[in-house]
N, C-alpha and C. Protein backbone atom coordinates (compact mmCIF):
# COMPACT_ATOMS: atom_id res chain seq x y z
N UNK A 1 -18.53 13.96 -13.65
CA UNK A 1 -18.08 14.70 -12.49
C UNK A 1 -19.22 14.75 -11.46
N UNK A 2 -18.62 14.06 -10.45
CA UNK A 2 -19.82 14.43 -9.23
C UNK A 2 -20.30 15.58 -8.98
N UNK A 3 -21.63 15.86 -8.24
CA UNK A 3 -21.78 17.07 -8.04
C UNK A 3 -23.02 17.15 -6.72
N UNK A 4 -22.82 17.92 -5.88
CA UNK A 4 -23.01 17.58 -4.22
C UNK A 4 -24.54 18.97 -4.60
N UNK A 5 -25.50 18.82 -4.13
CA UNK A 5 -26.57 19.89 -3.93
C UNK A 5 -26.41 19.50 -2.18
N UNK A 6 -26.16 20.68 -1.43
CA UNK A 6 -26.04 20.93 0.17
C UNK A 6 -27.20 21.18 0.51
N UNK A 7 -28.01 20.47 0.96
CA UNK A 7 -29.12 20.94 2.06
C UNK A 7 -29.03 21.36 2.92
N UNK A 8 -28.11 21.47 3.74
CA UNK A 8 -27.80 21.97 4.92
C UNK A 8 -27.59 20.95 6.09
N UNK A 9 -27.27 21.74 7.58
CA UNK A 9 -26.74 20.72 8.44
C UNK A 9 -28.40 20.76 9.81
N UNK A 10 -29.07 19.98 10.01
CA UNK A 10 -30.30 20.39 11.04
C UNK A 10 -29.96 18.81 12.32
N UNK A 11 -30.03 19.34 12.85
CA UNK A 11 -30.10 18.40 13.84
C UNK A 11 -28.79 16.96 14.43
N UNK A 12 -27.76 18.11 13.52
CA UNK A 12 -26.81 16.74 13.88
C UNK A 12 -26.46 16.43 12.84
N UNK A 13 -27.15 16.51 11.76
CA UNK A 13 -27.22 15.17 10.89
C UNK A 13 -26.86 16.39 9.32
N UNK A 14 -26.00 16.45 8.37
CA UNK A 14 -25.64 17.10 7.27
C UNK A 14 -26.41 15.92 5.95
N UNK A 15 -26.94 16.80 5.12
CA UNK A 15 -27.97 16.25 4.36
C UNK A 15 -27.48 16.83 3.18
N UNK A 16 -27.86 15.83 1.86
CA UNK A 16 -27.98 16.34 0.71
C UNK A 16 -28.21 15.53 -0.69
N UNK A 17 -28.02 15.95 -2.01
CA UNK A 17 -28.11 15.19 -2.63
C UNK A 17 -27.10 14.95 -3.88
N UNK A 18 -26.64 13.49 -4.08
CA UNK A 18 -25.67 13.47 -5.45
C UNK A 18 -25.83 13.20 -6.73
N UNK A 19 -25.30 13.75 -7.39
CA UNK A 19 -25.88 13.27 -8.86
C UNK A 19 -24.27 13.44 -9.78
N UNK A 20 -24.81 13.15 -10.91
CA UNK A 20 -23.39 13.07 -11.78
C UNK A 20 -22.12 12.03 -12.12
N UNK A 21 -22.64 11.12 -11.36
CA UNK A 21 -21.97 9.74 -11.45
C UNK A 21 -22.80 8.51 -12.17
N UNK A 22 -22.38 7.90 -12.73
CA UNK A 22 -23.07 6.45 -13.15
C UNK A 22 -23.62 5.39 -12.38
N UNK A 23 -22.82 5.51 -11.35
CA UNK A 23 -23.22 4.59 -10.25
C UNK A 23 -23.09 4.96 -9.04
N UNK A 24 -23.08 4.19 -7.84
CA UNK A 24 -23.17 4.95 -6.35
C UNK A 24 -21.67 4.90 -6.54
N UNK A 25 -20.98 5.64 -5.58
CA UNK A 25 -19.74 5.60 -5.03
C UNK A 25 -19.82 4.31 -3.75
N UNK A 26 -18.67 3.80 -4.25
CA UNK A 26 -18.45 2.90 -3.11
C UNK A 26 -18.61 2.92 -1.82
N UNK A 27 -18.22 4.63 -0.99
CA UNK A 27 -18.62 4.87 0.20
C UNK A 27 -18.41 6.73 0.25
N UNK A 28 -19.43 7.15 1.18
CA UNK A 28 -19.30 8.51 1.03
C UNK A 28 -18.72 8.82 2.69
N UNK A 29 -17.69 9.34 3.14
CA UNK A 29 -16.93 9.54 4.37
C UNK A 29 -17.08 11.05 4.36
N UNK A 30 -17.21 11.33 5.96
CA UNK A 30 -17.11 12.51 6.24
C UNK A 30 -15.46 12.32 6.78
N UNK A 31 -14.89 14.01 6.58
CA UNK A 31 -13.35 13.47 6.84
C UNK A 31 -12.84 15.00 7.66
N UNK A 32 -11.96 14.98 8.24
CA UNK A 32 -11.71 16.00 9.50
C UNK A 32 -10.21 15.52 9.89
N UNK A 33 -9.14 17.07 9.42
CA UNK A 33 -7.94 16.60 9.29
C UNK A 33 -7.48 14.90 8.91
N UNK A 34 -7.96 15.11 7.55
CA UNK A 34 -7.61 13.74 6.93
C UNK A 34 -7.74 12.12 7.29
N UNK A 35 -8.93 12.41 8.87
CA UNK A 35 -8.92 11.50 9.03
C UNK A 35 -10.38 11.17 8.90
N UNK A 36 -11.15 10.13 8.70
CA UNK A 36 -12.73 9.08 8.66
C UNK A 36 -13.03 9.38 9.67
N UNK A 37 -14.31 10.26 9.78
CA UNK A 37 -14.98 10.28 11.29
C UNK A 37 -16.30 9.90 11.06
N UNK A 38 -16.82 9.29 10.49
CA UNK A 38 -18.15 8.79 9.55
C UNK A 38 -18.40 8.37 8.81
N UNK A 39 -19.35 7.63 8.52
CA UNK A 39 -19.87 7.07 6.72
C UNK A 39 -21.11 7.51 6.86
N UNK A 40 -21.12 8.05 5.22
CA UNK A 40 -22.63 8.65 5.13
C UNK A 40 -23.57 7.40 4.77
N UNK A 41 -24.80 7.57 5.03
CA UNK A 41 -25.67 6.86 4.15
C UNK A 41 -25.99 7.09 3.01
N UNK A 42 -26.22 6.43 2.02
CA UNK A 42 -27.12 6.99 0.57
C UNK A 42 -27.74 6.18 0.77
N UNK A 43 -29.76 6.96 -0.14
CA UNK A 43 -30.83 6.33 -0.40
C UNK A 43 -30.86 6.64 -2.05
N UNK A 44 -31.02 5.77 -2.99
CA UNK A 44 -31.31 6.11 -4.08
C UNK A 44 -32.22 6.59 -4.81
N UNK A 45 -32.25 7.95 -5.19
CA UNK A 45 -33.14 8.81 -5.36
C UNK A 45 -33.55 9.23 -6.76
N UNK A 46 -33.89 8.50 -7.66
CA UNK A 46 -34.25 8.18 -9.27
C UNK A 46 -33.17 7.79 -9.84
N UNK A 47 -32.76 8.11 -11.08
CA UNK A 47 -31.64 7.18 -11.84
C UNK A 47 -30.51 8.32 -11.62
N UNK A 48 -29.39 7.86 -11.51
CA UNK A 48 -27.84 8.05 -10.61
C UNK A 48 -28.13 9.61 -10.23
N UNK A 49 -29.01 9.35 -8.97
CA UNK A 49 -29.33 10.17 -7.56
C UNK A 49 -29.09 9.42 -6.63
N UNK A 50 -28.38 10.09 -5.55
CA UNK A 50 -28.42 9.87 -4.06
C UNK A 50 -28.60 10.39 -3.05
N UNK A 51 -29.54 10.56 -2.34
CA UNK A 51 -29.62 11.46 -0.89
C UNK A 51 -28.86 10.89 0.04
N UNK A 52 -28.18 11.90 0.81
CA UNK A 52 -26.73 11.81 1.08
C UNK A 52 -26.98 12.19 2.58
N UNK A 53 -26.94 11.13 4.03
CA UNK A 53 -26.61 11.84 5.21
C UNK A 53 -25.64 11.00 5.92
N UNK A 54 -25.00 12.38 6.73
CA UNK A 54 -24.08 12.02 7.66
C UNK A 54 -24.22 12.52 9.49
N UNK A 55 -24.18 11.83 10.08
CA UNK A 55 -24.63 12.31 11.49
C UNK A 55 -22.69 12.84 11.93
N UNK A 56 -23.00 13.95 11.93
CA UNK A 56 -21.89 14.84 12.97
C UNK A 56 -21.17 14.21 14.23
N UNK A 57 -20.20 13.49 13.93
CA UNK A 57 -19.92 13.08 15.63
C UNK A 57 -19.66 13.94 16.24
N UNK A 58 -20.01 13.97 18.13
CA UNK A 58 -20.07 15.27 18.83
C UNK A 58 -18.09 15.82 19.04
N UNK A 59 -17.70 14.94 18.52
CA UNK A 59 -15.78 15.24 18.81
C UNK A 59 -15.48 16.76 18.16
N UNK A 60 -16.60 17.00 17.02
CA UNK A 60 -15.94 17.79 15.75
C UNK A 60 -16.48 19.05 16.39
N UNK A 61 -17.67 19.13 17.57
CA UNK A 61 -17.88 20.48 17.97
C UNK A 61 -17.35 20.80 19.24
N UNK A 62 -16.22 21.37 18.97
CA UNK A 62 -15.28 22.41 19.70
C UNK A 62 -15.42 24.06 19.42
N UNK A 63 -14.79 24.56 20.71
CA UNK A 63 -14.22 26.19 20.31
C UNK A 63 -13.76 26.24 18.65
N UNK A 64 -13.87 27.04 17.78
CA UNK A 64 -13.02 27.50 17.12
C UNK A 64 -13.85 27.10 15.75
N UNK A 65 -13.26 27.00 14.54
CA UNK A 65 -13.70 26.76 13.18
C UNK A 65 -13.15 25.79 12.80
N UNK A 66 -14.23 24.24 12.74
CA UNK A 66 -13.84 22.88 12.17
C UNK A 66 -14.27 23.10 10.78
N UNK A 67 -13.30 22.69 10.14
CA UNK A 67 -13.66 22.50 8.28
C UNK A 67 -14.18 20.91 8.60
N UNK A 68 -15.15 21.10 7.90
CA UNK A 68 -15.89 19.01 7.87
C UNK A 68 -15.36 19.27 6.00
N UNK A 69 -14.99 17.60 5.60
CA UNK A 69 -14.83 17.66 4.30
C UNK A 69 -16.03 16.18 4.02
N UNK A 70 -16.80 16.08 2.97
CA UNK A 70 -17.35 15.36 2.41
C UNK A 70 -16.61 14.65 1.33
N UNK A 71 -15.73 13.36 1.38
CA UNK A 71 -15.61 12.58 0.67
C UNK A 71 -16.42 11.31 -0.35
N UNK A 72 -16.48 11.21 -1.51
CA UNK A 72 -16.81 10.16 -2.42
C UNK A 72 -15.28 8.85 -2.92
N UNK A 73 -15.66 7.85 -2.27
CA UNK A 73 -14.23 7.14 -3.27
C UNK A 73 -14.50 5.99 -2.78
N UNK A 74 -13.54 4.79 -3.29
CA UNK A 74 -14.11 3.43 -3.45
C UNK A 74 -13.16 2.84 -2.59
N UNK A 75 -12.92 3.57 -1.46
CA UNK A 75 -12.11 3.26 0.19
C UNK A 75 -13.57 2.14 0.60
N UNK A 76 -12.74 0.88 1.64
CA UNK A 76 -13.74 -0.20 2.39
C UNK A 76 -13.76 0.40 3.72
N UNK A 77 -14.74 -0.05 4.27
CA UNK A 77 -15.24 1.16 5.44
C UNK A 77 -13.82 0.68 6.96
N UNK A 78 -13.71 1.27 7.53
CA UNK A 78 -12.05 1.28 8.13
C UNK A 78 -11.22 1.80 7.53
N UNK A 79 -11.16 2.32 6.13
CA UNK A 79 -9.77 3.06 5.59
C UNK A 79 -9.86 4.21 5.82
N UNK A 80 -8.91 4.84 5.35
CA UNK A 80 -8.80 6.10 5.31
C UNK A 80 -8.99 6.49 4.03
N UNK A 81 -9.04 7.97 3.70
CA UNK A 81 -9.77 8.22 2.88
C UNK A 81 -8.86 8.06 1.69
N UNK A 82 -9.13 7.98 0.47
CA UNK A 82 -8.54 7.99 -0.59
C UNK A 82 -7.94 8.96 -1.34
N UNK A 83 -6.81 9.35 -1.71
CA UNK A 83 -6.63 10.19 -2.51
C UNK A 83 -7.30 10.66 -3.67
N UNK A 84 -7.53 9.43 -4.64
CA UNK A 84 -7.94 9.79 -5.37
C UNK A 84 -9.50 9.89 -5.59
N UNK A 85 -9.92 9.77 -4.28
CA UNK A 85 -11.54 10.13 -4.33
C UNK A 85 -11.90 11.66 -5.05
N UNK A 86 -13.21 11.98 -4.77
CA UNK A 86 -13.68 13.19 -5.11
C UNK A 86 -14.27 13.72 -3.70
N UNK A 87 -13.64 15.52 -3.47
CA UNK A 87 -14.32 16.17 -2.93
C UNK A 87 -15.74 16.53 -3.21
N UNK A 88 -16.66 16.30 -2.19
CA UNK A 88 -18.50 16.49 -2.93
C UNK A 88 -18.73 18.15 -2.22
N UNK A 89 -18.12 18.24 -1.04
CA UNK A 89 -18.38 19.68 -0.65
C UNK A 89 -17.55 19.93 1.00
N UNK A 90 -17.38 21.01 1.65
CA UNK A 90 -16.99 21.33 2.55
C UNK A 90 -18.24 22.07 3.60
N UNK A 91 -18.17 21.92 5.04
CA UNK A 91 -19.01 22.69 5.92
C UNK A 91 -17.96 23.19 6.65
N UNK A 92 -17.78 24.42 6.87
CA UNK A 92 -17.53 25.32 8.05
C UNK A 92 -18.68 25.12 9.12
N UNK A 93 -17.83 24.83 10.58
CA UNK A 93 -18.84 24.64 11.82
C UNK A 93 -18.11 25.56 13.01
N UNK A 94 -18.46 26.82 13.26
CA UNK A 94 -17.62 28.17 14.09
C UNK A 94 -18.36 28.27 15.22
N UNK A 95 -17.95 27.66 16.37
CA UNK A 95 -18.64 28.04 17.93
C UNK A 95 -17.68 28.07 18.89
N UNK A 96 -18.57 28.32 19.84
CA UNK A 96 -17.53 28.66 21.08
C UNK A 96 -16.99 30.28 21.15
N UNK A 97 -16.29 30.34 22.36
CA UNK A 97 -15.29 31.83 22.29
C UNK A 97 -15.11 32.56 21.45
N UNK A 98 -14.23 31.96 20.51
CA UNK A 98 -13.91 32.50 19.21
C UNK A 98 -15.03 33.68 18.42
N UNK A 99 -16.20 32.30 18.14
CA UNK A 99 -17.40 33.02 17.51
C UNK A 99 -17.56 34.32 18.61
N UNK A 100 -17.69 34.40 19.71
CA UNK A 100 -18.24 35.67 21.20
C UNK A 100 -17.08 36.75 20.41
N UNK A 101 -15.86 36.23 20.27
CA UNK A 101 -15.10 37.40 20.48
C UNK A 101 -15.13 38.23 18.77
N UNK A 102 -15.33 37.41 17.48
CA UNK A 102 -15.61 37.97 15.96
C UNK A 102 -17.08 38.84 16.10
N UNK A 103 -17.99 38.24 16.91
CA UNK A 103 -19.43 38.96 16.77
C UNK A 103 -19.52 40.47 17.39
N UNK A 104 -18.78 40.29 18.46
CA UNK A 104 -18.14 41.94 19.37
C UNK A 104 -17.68 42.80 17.99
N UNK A 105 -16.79 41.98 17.84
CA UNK A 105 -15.69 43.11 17.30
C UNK A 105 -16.59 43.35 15.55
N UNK A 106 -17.69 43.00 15.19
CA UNK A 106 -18.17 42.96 14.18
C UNK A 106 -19.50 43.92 14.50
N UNK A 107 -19.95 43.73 15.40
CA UNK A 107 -20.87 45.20 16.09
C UNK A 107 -20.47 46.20 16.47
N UNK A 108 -19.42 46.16 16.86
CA UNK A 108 -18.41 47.61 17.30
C UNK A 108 -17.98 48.13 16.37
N UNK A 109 -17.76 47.43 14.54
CA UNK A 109 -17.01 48.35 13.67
C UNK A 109 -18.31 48.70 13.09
N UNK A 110 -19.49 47.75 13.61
CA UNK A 110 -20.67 48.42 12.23
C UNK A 110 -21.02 49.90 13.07
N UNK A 111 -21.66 49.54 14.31
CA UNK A 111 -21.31 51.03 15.13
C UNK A 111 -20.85 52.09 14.67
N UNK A 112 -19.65 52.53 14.83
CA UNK A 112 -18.25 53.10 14.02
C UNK A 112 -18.58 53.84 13.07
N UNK A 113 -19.05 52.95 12.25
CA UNK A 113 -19.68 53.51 10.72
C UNK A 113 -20.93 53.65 10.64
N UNK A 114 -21.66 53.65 11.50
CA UNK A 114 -23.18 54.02 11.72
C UNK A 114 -22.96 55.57 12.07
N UNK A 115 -22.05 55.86 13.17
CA UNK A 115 -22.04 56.95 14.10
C UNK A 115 -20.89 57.95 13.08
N UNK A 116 -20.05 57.10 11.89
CA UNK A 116 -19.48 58.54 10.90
C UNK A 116 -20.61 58.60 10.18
N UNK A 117 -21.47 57.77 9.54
CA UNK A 117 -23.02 58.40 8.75
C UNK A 117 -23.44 59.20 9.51
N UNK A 118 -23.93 59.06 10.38
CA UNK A 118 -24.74 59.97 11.43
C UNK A 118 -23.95 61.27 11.08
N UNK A 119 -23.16 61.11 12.24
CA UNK A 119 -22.40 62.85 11.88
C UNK A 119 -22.27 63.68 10.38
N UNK A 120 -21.83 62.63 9.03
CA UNK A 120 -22.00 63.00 7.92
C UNK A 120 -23.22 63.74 7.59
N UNK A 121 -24.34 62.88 7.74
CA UNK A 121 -25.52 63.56 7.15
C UNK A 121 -26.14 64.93 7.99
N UNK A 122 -25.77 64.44 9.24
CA UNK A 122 -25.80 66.07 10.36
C UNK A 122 -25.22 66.98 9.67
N UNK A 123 -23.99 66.88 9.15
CA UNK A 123 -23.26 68.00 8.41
C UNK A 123 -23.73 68.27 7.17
N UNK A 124 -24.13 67.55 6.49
CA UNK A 124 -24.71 67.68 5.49
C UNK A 124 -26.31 68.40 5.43
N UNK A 125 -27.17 68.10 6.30
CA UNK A 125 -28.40 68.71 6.79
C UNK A 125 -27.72 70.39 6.92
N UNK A 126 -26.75 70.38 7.72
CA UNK A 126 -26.76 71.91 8.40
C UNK A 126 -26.31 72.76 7.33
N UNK A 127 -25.65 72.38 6.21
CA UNK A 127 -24.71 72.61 5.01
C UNK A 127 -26.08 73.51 4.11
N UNK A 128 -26.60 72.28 3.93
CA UNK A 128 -27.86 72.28 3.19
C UNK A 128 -28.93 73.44 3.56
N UNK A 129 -29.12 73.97 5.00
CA UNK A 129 -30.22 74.75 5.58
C UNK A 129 -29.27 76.08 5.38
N UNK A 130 -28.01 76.36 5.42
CA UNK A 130 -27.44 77.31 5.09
C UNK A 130 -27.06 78.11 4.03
N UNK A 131 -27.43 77.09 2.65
CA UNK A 131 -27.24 77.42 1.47
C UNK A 131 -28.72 78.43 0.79
């Protein structure tokens, strides 16, 4: 069973490393609503290791939340992806508007509940000096 270690995404470019296979996979595709928007590279990285990158095409950063999927399978480069390949891992990529309008509304509820602590422990202080 394959198995994907995520380095993360820096500069464009999503990095990582594979292990758990016998041999390389025929081709590693980045895939976005089911369709090939990339081929990764592998460098072979001791015995059945691969360091794994894929450069981000700029199409996939839009408003909103793109799922990127990382495919493994023995598709020739022009296909589409294979069914019966293996998923190696998924990236969530969230910008634009969207992200402006979750970060508001995610400081305004911590707020909220900052300002019922507050008052709680006020009541609780005054509770306390009266006893």
């Amino acid at each position: 069973m394959p198995h994907f270690d995520n380095y993360g995404l820096k500069g464009g470019t999503w990095r990582g490393r594979l292990t758990g296979m016998d041999h390389a996979p025929a081709r590693v595709v980045l895939v976005q609503h089911a369709e090939v928007l990339a081929q990764a590279r592998l460098t072979a990285d001791g015995d059945d290791a691969w360091l794994v990158e894929v450069d981000l095409p700029p199409e996939v950063l839009s408003d909103g939340l793109q799922t990127l999927l990382l495919k493994a399978d023995d598709g020739a480069e022009g296909q589409d992806s294979r069914p019966e390949g293996h998923l190696l891992a998924r990236l969530p990529v969230l910008a634009g508007r969207p992200l402006d309008d979750d970060l508001t509304t995610e400081i305004a509820t911590l707020r909220a509940e900052l300002e019922l602590v507050k008052r709680e422990l006020r009541r609780f202080a005054v509770e306390t000096r009266g006893a």
